[in-house]
Protein backbone atom coordinates (compact mmCIF):
# COMPACT_ATOMS: atom_id res chain seq x y z
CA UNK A 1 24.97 6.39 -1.79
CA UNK A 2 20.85 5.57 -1.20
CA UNK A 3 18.74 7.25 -2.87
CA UNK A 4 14.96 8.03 -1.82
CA UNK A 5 12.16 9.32 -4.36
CA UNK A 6 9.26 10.55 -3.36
CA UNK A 7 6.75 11.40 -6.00
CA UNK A 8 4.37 14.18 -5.23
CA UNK A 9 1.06 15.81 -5.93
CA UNK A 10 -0.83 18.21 -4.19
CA UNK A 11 0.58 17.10 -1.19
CA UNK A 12 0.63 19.88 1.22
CA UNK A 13 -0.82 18.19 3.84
CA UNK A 14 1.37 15.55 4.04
CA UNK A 15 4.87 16.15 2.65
CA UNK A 16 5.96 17.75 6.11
CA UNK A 17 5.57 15.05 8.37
CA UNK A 18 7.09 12.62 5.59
CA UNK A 19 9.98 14.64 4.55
CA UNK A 20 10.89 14.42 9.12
CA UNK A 21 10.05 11.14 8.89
CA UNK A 22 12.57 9.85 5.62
CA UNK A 23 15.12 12.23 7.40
CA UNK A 24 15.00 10.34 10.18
CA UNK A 25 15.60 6.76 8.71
CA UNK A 26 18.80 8.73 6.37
CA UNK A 27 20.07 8.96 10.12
CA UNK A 28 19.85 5.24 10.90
CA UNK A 29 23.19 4.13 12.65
CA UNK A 30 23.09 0.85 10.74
CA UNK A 31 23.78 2.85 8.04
CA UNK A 32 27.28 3.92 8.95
CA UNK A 33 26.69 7.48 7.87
CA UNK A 34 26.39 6.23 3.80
CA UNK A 35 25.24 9.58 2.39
CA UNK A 36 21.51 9.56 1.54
CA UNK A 37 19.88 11.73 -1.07
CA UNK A 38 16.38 12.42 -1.35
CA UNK A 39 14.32 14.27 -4.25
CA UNK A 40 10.73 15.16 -4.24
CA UNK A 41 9.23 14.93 -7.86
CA UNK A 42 6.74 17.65 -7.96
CA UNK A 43 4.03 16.40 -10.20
CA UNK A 44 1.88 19.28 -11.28
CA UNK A 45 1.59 20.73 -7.87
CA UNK A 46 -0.81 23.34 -7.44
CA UNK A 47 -1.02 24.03 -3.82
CA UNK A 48 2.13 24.25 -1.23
CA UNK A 49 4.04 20.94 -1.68
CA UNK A 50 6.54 22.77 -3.41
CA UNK A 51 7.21 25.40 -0.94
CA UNK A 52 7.17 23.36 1.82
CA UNK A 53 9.84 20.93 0.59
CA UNK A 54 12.03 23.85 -0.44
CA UNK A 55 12.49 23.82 3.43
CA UNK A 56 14.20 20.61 3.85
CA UNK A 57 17.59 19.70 2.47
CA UNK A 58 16.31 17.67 -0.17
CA UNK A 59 16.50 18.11 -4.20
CA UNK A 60 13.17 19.01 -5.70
CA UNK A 61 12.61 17.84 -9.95
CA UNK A 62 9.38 19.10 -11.54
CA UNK A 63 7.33 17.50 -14.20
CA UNK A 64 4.06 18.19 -15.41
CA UNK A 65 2.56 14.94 -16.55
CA UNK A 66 -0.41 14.06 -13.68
CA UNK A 67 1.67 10.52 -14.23
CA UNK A 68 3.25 8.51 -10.90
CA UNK A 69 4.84 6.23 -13.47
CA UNK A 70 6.73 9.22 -14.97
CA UNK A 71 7.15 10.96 -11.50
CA UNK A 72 9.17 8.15 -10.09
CA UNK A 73 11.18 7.08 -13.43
CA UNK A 74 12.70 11.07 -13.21
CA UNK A 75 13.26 10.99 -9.62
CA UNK A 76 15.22 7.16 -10.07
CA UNK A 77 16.75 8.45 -12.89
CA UNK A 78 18.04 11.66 -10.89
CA UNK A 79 19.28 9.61 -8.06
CA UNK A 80 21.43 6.74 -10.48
CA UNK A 81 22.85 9.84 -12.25
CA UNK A 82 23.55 11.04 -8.65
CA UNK A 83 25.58 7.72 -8.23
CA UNK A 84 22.91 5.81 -6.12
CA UNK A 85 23.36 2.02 -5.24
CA UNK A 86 19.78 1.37 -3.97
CA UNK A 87 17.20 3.28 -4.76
CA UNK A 88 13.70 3.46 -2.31
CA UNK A 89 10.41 4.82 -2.91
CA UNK A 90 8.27 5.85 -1.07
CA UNK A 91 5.07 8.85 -1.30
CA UNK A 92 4.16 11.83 -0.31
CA UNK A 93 1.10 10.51 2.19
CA UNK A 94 3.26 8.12 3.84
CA UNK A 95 5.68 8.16 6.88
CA UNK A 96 8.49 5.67 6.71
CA UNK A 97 10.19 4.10 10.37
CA UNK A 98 13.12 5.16 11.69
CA UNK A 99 14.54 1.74 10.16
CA UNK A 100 13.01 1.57 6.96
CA UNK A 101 16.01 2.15 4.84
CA UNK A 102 18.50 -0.03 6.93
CA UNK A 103 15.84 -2.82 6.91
CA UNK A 104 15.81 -3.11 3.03
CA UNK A 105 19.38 -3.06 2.65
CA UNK A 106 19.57 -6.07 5.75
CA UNK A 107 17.62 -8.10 3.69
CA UNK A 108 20.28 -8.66 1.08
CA UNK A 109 17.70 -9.16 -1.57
CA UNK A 110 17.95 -7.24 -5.42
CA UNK A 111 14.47 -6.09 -4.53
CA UNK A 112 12.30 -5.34 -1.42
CA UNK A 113 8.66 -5.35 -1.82
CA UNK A 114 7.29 -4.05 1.98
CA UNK A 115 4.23 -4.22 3.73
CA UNK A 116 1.74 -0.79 4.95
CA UNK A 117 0.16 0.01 7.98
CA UNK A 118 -3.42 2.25 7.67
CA UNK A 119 -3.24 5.67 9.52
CA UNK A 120 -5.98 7.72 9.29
CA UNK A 121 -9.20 5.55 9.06
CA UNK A 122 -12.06 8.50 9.95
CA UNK A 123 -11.51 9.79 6.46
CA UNK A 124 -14.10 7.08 5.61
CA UNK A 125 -16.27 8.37 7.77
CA UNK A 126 -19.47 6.57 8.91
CA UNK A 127 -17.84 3.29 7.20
CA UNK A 128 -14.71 3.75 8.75
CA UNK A 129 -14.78 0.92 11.30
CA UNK A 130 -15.79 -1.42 8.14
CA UNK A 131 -12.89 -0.36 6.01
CA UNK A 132 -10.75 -1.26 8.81
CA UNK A 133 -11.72 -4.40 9.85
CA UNK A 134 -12.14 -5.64 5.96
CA UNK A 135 -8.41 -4.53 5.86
CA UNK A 136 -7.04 -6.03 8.62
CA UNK A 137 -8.95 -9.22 7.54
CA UNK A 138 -7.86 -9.67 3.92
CA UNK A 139 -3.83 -7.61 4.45
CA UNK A 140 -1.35 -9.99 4.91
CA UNK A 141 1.24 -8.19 6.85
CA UNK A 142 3.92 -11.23 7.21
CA UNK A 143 6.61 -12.12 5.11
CA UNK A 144 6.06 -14.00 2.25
CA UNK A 145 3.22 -11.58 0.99
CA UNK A 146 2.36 -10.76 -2.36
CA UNK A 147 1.68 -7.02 -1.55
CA UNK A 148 3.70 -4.15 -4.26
CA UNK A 149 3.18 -1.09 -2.99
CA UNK A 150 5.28 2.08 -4.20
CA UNK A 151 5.12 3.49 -1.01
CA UNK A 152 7.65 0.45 0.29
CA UNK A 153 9.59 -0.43 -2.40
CA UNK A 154 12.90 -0.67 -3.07
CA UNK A 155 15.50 -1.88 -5.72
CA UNK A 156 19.05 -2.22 -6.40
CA UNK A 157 20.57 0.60 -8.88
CA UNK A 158 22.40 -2.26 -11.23
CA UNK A 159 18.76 -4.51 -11.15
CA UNK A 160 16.62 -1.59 -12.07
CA UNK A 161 18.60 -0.23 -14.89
CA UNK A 162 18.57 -4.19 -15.95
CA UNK A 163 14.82 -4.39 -16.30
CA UNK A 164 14.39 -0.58 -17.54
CA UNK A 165 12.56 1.38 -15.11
CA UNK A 166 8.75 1.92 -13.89
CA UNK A 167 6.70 2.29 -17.34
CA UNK A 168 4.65 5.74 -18.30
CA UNK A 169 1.60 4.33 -16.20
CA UNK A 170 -1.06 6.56 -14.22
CA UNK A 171 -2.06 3.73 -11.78
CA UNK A 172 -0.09 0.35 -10.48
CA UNK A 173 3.10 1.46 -12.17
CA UNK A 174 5.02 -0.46 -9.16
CA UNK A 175 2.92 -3.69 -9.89
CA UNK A 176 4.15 -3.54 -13.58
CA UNK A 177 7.84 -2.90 -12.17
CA UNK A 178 7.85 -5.80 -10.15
CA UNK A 179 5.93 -8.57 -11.95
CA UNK A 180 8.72 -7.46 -14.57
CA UNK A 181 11.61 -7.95 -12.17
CA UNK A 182 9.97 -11.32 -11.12
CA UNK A 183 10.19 -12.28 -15.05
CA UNK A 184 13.48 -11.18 -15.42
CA UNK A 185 14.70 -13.49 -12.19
CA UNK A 186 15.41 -10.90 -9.90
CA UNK A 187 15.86 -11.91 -6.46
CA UNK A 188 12.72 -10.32 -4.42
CA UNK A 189 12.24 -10.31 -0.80
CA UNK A 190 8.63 -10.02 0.29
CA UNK A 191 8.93 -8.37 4.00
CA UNK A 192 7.06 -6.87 6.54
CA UNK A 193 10.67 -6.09 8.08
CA UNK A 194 10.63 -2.37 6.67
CA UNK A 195 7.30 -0.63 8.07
CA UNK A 196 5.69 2.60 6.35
CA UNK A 197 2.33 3.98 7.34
CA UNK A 198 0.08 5.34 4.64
CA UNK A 199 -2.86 7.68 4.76
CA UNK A 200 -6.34 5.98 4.54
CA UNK A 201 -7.59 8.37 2.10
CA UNK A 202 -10.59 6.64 0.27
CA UNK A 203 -10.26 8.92 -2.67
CA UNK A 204 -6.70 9.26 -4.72
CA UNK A 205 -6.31 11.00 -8.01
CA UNK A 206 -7.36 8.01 -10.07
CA UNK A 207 -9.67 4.77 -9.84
CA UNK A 208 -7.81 1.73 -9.30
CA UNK A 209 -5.34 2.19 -6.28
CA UNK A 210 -5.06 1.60 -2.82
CA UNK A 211 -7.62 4.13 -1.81
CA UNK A 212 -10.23 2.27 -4.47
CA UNK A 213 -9.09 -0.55 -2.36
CA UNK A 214 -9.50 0.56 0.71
CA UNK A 215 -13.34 2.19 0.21
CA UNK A 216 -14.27 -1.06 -1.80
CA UNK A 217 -14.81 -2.74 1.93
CA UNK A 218 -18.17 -0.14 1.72
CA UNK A 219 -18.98 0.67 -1.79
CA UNK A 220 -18.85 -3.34 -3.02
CA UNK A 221 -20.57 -6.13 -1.66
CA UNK A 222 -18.36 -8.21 1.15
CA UNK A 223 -17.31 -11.01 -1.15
CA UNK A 224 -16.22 -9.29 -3.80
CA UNK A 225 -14.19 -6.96 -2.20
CA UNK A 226 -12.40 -10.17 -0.57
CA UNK A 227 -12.16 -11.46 -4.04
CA UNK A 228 -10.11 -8.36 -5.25
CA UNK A 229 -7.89 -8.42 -2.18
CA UNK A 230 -6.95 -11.89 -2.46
CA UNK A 231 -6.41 -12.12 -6.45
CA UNK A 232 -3.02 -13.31 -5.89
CA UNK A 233 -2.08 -12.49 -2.61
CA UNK A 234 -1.76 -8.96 -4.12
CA UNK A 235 -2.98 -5.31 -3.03
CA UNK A 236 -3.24 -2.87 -5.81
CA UNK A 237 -0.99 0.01 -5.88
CA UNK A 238 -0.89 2.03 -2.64
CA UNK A 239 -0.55 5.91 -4.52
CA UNK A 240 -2.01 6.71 -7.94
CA UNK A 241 -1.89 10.45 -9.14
């Protein structure tokens, strides 16, 4: 079985068109019908997220700790109790391909770290054409990146209990996950094979993530937001609560 966990927050915007869109790639032929089981960790939700995933067949944990790190660790932990094999994550403001799930798994790798496309780019308003065009300068979208992104990750069940799980953290939890599966000689495949596309929100619930990121192309001056893109190849975390 593949498991999918989807950490949430205030999503009720969102959680619609992601929810059709991870249903979708659970329907992937290349799948040969492997059951897929999804769960939506409600993290302090205070609008309709919750509501609106009750309508989809998918299971629904709660927690109340404002904490991605924790929200994903209970959903994983959910789906290997489940009896999940791989486990993918993805979030809430994101809208996975059709192939996204078969793609990891073709990859034969212990770990798939996978690229994001922007959606969504007038949320910066007046500096919206800047954010863009300092993304699409600095991104690497190709494999071989450096990227982590928690919104296209995924893992095999035996490799993450190996290394322990995502850590208790509010912001860049997946970085931390990864750069500790790197350590421990996991087998990583950096694609751009499985495709997700993210929301360009410029404002997330902490400082630090992707959005931070993204609006840095306006609030910072030019070089320096190149400099933070390119430490290491890496982006910072694409969803922070």
């Amino acid at each position: 079985m593949i498991g999918v966990c989807i950490p949430a927050h205030n999503e009720a915007r969102h959680i619609k068109d992601c929810l059709r869109a991870v249903m979708r790639a659970s329907r992937h032929p290349r799948l040969g019908r492997e059951a897929v089981r999804i769960v939506v960790v409600l993290d302090y939700c205070e609008d309709e997220t919750a509501q609106l995933a009750a309508g989809w067949p998918v299971d629904r944990l709660t927690v109340q700790a404002r904490n991605v790190g924790v929200g994903r660790a209970a959903g994983a932990q959910h789906l290997l109790n489940a009896g999940a094999r791989w486990l993918a994550f993805t979030d809430a403001d994101t809208c996975v391909s059709p192939g996204w799930l078969a793609d990891q798994l073709s990859l034969n790798a212990e770990v798939v770290c996978g690229t994001v496309s922007v959606a969504g780019w007038d949320a910066h308003g007046e500096f919206a054409q800047r954010a863009r065009r300092a993304f699409a300068a600095h991104y690497q979208d190709r494999d071989g990146h450096r990227h982590v992104h928690g919104a296209n990750l995924g893992i095999a069940a035996h490799t993450y209990r190996r290394i322990g799980g995502f850590a208790a953290l509010t912001c860049s939890e997946d970085q931390a996950l990864v750069d500790k599966l790197e350590a421990g000689g996991a087998h990583i495949a950096w694609s751009c094979l499985p495709r997700v596309s993210t929301s360009a929100r410029p404002y997330s619930r902490v400082e630090g993530g992707f959005a931070t990121a993204l609006r840095m192309a306006w609030e910072a001056e030019p070089d320096g937001a190149q400099a933070d893109w390119e430490e290491a190849g890496r982006a910072p975390s694409s969803h922070c609560l």
